[in-house]
C-alpha atoms as a PDB file:
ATOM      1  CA  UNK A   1     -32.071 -35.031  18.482  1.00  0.00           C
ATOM      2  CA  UNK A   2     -29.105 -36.122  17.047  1.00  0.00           C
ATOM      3  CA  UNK A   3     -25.530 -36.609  19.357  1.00  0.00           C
ATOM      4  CA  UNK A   4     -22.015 -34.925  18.694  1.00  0.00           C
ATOM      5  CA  UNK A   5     -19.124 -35.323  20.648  1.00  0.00           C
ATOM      6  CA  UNK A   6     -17.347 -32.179  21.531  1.00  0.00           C
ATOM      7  CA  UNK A   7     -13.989 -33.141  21.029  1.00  0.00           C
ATOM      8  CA  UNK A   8     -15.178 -33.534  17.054  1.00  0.00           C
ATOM      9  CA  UNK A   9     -16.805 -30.107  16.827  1.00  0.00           C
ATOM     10  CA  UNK A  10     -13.134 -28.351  18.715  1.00  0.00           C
ATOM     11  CA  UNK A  11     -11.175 -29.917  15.786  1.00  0.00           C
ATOM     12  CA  UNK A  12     -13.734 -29.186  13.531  1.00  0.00           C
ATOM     13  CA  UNK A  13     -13.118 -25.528  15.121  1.00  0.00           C
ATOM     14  CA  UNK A  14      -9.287 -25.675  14.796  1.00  0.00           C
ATOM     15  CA  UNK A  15      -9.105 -26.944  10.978  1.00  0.00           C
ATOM     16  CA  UNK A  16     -11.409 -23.735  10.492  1.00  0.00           C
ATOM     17  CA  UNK A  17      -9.010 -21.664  12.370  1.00  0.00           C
ATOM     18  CA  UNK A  18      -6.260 -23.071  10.550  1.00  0.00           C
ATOM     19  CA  UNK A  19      -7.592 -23.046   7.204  1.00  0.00           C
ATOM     20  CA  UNK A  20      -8.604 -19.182   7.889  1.00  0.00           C
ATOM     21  CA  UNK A  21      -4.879 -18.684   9.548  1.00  0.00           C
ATOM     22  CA  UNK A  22      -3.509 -20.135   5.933  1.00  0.00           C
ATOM     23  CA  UNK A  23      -5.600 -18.576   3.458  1.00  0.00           C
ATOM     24  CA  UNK A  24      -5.025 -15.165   4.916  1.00  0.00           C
ATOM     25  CA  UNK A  25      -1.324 -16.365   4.682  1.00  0.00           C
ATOM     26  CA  UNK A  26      -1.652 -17.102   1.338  1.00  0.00           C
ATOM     27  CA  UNK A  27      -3.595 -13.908   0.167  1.00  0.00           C
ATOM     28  CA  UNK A  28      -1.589 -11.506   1.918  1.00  0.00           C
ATOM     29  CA  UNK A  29       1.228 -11.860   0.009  1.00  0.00           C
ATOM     30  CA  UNK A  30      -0.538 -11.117  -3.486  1.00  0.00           C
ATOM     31  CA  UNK A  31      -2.073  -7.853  -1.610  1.00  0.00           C
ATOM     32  CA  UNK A  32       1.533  -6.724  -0.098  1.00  0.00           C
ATOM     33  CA  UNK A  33       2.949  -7.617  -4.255  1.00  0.00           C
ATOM     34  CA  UNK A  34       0.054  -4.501  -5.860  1.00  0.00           C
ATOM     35  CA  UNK A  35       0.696  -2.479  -2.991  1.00  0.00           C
ATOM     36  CA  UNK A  36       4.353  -2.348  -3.241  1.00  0.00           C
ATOM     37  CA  UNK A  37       4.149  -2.380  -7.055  1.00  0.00           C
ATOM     38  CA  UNK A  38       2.200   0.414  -6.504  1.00  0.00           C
ATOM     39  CA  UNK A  39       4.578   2.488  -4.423  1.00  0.00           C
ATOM     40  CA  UNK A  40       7.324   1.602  -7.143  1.00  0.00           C
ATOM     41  CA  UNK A  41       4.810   3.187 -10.102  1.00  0.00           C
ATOM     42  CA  UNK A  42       4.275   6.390  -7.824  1.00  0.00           C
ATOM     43  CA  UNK A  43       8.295   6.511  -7.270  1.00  0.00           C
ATOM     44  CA  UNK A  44       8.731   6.066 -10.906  1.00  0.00           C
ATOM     45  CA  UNK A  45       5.855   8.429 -11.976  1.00  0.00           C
ATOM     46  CA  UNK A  46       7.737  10.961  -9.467  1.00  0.00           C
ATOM     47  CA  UNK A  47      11.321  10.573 -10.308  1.00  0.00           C
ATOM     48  CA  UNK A  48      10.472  11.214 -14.387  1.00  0.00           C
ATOM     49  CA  UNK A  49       8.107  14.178 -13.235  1.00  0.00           C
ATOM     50  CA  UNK A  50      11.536  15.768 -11.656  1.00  0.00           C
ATOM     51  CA  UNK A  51      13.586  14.690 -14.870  1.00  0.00           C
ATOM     52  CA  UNK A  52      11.163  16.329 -16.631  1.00  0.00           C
ATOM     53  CA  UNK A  53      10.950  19.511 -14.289  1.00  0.00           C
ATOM     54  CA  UNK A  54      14.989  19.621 -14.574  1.00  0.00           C
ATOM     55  CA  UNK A  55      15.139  19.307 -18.410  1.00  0.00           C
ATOM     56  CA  UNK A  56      12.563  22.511 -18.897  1.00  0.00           C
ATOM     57  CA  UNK A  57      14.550  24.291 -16.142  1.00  0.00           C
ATOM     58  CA  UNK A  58      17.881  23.548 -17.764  1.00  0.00           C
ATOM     59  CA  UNK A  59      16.015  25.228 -21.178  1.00  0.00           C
ATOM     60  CA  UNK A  60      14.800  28.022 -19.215  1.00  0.00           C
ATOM     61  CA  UNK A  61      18.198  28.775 -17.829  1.00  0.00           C
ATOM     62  CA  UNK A  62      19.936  28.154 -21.664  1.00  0.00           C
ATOM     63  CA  UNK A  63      17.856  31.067 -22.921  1.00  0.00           C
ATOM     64  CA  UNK A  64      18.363  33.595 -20.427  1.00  0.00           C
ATOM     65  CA  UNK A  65      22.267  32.599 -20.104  1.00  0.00           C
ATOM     66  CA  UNK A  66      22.011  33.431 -24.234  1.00  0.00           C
ATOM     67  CA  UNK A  67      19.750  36.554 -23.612  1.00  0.00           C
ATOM     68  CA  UNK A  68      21.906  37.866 -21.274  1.00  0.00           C
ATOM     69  CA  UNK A  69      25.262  37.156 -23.884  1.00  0.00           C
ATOM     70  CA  UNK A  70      23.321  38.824 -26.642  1.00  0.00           C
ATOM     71  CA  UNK A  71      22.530  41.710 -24.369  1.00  0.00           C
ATOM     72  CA  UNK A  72      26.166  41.740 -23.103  1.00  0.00           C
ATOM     73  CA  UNK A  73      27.372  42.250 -26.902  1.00  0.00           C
ATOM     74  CA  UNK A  74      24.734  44.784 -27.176  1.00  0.00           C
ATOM     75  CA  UNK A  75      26.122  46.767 -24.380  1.00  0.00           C
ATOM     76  CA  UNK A  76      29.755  46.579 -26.242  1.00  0.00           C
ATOM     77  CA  UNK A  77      28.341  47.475 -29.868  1.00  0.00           C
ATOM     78  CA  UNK A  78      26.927  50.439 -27.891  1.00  0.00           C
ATOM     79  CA  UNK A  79      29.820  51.524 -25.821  1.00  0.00           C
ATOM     80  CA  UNK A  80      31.491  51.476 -29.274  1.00  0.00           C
ATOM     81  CA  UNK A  81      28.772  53.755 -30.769  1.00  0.00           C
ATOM     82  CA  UNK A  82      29.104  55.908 -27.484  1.00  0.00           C
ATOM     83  CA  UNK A  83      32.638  56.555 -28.186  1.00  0.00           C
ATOM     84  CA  UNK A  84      32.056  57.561 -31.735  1.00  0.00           C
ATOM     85  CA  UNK A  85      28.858  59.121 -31.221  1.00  0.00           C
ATOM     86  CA  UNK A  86      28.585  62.979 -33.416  1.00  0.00           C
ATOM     87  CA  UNK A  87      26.879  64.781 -30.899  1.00  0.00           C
ATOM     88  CA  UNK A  88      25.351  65.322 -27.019  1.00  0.00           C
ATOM     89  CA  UNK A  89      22.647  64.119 -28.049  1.00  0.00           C
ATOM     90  CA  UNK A  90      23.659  60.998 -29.776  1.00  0.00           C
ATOM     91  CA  UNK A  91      26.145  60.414 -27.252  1.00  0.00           C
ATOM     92  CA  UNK A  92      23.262  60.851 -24.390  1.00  0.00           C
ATOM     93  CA  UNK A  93      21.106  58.353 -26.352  1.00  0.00           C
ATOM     94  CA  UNK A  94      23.550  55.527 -26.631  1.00  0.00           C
ATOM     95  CA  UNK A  95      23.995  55.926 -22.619  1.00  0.00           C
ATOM     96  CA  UNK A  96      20.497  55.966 -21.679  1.00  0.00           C
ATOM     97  CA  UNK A  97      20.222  52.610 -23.720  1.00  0.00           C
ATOM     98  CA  UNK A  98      23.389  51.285 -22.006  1.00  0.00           C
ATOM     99  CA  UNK A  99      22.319  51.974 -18.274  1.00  0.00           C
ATOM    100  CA  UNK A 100      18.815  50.601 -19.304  1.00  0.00           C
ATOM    101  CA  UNK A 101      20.247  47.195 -20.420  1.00  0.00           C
ATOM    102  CA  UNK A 102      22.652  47.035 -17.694  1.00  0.00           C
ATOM    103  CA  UNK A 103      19.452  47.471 -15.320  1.00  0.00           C
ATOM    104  CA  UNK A 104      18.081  44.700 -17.245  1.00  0.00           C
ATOM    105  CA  UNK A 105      20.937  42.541 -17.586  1.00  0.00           C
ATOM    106  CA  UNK A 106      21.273  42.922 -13.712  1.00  0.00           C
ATOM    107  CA  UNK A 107      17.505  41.079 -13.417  1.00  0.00           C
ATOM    108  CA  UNK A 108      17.830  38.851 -15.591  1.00  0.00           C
ATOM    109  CA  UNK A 109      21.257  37.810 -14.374  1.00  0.00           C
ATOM    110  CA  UNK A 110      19.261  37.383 -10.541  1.00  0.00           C
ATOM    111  CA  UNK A 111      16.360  34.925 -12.543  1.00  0.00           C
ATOM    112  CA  UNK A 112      19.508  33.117 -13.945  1.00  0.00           C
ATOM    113  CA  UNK A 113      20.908  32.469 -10.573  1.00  0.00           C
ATOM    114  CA  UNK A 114      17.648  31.152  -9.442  1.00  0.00           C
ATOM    115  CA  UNK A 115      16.743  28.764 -12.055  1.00  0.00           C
ATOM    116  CA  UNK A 116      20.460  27.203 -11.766  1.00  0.00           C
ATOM    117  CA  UNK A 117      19.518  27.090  -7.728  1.00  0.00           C
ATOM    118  CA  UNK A 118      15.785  25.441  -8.437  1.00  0.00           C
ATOM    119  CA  UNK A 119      18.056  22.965 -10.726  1.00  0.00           C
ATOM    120  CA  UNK A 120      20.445  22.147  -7.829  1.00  0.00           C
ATOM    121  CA  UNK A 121      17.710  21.659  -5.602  1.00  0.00           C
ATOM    122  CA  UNK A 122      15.683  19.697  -8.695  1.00  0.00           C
ATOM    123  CA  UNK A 123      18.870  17.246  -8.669  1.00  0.00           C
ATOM    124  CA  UNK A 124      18.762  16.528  -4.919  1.00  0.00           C
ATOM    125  CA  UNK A 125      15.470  15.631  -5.366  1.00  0.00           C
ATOM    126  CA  UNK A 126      16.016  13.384  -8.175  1.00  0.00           C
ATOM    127  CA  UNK A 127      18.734  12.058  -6.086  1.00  0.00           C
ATOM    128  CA  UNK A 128      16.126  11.459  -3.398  1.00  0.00           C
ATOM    129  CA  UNK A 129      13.942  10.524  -5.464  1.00  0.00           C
ATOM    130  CA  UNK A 130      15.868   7.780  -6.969  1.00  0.00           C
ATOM    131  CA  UNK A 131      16.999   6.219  -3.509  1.00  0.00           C
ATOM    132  CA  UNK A 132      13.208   5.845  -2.758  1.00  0.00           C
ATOM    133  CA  UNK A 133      12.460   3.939  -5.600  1.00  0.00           C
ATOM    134  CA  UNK A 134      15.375   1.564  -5.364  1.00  0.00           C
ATOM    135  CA  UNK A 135      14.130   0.632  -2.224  1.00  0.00           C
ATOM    136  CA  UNK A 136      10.433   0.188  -3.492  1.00  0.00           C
ATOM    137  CA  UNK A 137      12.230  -2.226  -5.786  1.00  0.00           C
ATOM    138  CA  UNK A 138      13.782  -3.803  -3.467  1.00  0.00           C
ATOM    139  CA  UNK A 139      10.696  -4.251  -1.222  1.00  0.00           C
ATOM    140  CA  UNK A 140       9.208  -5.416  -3.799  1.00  0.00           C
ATOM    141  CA  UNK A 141      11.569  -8.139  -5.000  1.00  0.00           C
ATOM    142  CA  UNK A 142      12.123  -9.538  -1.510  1.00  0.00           C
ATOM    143  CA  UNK A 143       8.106  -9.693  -0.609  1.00  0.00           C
ATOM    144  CA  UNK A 144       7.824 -11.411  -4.881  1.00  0.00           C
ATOM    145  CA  UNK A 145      10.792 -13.631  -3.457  1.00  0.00           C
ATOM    146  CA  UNK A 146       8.777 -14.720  -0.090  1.00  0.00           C
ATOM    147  CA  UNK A 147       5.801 -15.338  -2.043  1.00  0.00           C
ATOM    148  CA  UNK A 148       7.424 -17.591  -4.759  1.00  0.00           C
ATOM    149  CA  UNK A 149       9.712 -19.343  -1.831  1.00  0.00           C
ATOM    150  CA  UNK A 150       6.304 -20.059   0.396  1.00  0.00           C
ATOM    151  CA  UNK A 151       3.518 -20.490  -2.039  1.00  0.00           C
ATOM    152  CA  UNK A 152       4.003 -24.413  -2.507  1.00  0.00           C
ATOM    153  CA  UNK A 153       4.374 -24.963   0.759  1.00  0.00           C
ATOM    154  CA  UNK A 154       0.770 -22.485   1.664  1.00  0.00           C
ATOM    155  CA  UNK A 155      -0.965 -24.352  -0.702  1.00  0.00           C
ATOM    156  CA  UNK A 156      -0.226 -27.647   0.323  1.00  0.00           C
ATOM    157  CA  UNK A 157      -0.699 -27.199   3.535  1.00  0.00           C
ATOM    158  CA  UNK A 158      -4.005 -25.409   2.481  1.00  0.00           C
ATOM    159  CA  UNK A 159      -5.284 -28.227   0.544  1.00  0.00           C
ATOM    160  CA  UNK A 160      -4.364 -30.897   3.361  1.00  0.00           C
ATOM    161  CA  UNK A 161      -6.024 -28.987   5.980  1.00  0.00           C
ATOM    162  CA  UNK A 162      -9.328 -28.408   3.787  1.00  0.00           C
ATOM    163  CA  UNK A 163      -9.358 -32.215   2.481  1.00  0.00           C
ATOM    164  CA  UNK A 164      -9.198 -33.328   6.375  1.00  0.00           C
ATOM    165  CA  UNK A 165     -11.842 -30.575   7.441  1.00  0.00           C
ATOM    166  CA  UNK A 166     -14.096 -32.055   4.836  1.00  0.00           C
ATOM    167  CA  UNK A 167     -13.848 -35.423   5.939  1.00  0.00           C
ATOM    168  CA  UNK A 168     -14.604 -34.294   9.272  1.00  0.00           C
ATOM    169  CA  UNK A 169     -17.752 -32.262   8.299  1.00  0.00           C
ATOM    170  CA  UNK A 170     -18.830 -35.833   6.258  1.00  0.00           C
ATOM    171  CA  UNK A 171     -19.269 -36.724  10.327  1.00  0.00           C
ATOM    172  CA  UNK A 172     -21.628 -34.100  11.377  1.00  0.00           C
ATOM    173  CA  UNK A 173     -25.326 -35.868  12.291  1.00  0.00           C
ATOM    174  CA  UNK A 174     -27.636 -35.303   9.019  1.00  0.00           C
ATOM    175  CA  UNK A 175     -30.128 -34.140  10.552  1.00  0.00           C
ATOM    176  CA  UNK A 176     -27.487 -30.635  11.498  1.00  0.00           C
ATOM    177  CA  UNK A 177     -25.375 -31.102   8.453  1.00  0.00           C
ATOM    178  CA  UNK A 178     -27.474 -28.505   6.627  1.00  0.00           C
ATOM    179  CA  UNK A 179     -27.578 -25.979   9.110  1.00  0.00           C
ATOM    180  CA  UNK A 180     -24.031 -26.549   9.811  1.00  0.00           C
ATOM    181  CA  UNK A 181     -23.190 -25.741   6.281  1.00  0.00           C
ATOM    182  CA  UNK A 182     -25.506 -23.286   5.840  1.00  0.00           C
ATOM    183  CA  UNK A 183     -23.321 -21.513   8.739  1.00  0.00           C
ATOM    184  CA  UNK A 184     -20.129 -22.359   7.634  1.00  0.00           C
ATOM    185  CA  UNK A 185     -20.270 -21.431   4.202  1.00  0.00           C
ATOM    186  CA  UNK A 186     -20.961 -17.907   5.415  1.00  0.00           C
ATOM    187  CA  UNK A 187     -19.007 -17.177   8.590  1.00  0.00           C
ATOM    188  CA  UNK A 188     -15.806 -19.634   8.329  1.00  0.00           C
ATOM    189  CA  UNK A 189     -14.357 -20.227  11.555  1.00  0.00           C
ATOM    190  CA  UNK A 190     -17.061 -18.832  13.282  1.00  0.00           C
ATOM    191  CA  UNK A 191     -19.454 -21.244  12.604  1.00  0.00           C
ATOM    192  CA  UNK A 192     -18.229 -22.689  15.399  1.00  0.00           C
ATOM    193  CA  UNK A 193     -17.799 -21.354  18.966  1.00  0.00           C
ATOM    194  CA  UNK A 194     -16.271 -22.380  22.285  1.00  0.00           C
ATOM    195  CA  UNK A 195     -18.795 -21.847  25.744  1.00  0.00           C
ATOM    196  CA  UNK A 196     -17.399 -18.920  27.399  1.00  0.00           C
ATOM    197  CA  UNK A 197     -19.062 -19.171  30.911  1.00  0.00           C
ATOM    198  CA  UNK A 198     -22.627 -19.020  29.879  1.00  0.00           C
ATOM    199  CA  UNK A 199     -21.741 -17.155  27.045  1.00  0.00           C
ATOM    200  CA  UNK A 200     -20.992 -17.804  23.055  1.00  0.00           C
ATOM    201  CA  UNK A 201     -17.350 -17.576  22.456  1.00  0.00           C
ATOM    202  CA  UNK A 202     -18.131 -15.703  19.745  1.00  0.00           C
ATOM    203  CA  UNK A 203     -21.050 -13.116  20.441  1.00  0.00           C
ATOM    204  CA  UNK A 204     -21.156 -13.485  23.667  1.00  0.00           C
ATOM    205  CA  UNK A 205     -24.974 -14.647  23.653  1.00  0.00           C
ATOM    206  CA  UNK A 206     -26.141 -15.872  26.881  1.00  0.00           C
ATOM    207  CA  UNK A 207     -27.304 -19.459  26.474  1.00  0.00           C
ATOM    208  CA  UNK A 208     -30.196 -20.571  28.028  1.00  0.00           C
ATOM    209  CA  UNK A 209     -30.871 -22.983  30.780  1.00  0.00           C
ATOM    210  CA  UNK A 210     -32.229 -25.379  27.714  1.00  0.00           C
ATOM    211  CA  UNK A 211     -29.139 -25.316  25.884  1.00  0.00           C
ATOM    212  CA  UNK A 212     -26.421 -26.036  28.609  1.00  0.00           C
ATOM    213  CA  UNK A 213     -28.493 -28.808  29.204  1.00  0.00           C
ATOM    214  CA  UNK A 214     -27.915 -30.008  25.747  1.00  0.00           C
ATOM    215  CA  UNK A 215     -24.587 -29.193  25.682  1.00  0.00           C
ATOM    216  CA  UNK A 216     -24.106 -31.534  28.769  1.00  0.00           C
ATOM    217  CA  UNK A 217     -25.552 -34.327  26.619  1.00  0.00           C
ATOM    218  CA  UNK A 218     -23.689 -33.755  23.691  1.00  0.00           C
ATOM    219  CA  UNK A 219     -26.744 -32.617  21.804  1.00  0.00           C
ATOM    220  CA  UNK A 220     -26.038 -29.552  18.910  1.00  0.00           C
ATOM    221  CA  UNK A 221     -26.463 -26.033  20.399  1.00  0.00           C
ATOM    222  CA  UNK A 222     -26.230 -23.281  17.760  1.00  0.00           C
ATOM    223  CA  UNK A 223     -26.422 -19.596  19.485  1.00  0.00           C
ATOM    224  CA  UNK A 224     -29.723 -17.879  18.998  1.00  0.00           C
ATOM    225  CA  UNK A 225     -27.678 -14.366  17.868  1.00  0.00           C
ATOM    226  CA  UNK A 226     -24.563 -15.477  15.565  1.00  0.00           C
ATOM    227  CA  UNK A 227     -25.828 -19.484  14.582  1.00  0.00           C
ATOM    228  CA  UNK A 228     -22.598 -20.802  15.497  1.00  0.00           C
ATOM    229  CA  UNK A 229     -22.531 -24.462  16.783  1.00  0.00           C
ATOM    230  CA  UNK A 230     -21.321 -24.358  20.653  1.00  0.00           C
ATOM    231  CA  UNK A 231     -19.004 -26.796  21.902  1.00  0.00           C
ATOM    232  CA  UNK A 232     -17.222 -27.246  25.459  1.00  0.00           C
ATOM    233  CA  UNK A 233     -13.834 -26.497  25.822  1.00  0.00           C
ATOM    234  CA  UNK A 234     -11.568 -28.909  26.931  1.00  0.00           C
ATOM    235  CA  UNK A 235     -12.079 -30.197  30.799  1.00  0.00           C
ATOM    236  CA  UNK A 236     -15.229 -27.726  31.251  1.00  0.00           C
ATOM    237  CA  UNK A 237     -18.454 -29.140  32.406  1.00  0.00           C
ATOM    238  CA  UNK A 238     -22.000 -27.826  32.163  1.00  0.00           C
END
């Protein structure tokens, strides 16, 4: 069976950790970017919804202010009638129709008062709304900014750490390479595991009697639940 040393398989372990550590670094940035962009779509979606709102409100409000002027004149073109009016009965006719659009003027003067209320409150929330998305904006430009001022320097550091971890892995006994890669390719930095006890570090699989003795000897162990490859930690013994 073929020998490792365990001092090779914990910086095997740690370039996995940091390559991990550094692509997570690397992709979180890109995920924080869509879901900021995001919030600063729904802000603007929202904020030309309202302008929208307040335009038709500001319509509905024009018509009735010019129903209720048209209405208003009506009333005076009938007062005038009333005053000139031939007979009781014409004279009773023109005041019925006065009183009845005075009732009416006295609604639709309440709806106007309401829709120029639902267009003050329709401005504050434009107002609102518009203070939301400058700060969506701005999130957005400072986390675009943090990605453009540490990309370089993530990638770099990326590619070093990979280029060393591969060197390292061109180390591994032949006769484990395969299974080795076979794990690593799958499960990343844990393909590898620390002894925990009598336990993998990373399943917590109790190892058998068999396999502490190999670890003692520096021969592979890889845990019978997860496959990782087991290594001592620093100053432990078996």
């Amino acid at each position: 069976m073929a020998v490792i040393e365990h001092d090779h398989l914990r910086t095997l372990h740690r370039l996995h950790r940091q390559k991990a550590d550094l692509q997570s670094r690397i992709d979180s940035g890109p995920r924080q970017l869509v879901a900021s962009t995001a919030r600063v779509t729904t802000g603007e979606e929202k904020q030309a919804g309202l302008k929208d709102l307040l335009k038709k409100t500001q319509v509905l409000a024009n018509e009735k202010q010019l129903l209720l002027k048209q209405r208003e004149d009506k009333i005076h073109d009938f007062q005038a009638k009333l005053n000139a009016a031939k007979s009781n009965e014409e004279f009773q006719a023109f005041k019925n129709q006065i009183a009845a659009d005075e009732q009416a003027n006295e609604v639709l003067s309440d709806e106007i008062f309401e829709q120029l209320e639902k267009i003050d409150d329709i401005n504050q929330e434009i107002s609102d709304a518009t203070e939301s998305l400058k700060l969506a904006n701005d999130l957005r430009n400072n986390i675009q900014a943090k990605i453009d001022k540490e990309a370089e320097g993530l990638k770099s550091e990326w590619t070093r750490v990979t280029a060393e971890l591969t060197e390292l892995e061109k180390k591994i006994p032949a006769d484990i390479r395969m299974d080795y890669q076979r794990v690593a390719s799958s499960r990343g930095e844990e393909s590898l595991a620390p002894l925990d006890g009598d336990f993998c570090g990373n399943c917590f699989h109790k190892i058998t009697t068999m396999q502490h003795s190999n670890l003692a000897a520096n021969k592979p162990v890889f845990c019978k639940a997860c496959g990782a490859l087991i290594y001592l930690p620093e100053n432990t013994r078996v």
